[in-house]
Protein backbone atom coordinates (compact mmCIF):
# COMPACT_ATOMS: atom_id res chain seq x y z
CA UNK A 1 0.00 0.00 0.00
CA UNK A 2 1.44 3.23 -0.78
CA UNK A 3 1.38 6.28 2.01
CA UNK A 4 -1.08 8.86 1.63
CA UNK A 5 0.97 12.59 0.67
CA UNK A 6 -0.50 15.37 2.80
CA UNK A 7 -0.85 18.67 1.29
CA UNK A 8 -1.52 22.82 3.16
CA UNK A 9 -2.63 22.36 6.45
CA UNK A 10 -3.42 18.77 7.15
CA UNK A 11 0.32 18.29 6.42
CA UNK A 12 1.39 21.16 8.83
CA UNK A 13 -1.40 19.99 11.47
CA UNK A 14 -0.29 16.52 11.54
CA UNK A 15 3.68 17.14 12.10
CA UNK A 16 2.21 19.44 14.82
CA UNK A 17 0.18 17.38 16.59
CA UNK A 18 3.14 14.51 16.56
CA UNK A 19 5.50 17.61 18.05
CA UNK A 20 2.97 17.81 20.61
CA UNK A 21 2.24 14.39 21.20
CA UNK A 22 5.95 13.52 21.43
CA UNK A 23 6.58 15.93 24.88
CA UNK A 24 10.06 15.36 23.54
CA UNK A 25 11.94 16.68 20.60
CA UNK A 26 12.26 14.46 17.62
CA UNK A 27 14.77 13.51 15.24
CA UNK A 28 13.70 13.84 11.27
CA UNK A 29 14.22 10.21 11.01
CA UNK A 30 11.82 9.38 14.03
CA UNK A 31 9.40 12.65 12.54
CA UNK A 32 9.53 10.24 9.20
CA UNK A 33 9.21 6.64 10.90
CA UNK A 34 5.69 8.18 12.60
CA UNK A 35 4.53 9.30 9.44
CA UNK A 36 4.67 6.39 8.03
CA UNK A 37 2.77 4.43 10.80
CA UNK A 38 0.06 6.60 9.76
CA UNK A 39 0.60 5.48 5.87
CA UNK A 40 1.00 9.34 5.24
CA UNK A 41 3.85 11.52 4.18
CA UNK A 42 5.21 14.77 4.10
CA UNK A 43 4.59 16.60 0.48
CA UNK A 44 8.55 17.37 0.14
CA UNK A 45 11.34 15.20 1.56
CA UNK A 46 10.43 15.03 5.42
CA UNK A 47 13.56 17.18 6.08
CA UNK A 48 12.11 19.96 3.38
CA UNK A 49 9.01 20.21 5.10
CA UNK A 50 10.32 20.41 8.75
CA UNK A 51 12.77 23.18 7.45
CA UNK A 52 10.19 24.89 5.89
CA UNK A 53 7.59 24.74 9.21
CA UNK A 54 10.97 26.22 10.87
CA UNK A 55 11.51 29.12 8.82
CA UNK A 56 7.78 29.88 8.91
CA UNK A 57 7.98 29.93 12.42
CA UNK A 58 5.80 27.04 13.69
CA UNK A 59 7.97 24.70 15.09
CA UNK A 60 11.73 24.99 16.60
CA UNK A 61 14.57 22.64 15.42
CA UNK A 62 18.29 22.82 15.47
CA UNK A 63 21.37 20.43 15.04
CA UNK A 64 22.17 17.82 17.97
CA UNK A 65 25.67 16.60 17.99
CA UNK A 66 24.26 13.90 20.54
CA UNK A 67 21.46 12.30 18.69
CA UNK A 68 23.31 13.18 15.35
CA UNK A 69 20.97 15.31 13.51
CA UNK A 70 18.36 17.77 13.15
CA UNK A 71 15.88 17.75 16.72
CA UNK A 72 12.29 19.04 16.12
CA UNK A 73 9.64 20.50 18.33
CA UNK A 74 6.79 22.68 19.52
């Protein structure tokens, strides 16, 4: 079965509410593993469309030397 691609603001509500869910911050590889549980993915490359819900403003992320990668969150 192929996932789903979310477009506009289901996309941006859904990497929200996983944010949100989390309590934690998230790497983009555990943002992408979650949106595939759902059978859904982002309309770019997962790491396009976090960058982009950066730059708008609605989320936070920044490089983790620890967890070796971008870190999203709410």
């Amino acid at each position: 079965m192929e996932n789903r691609v979310l477009k506009g603001e289901e996309a941006d509500q859904l990497i929200l509410q996983l944010l949100m869910d989390a309590g934690h911050p998230l790497t983009t590889r555990e943002v992408q593993m979650e949106t595939q549980k759902r059978l859904v993915r982002c309309p770019d490359s997962t790491a396009v469309f976090l960058n982009k819900l950066r730059l708008s403003g609605a989320i936070h992320g920044e490089m983790s030397k620890e967890r070796r990668g971008w870190i999203w969150w709410v």
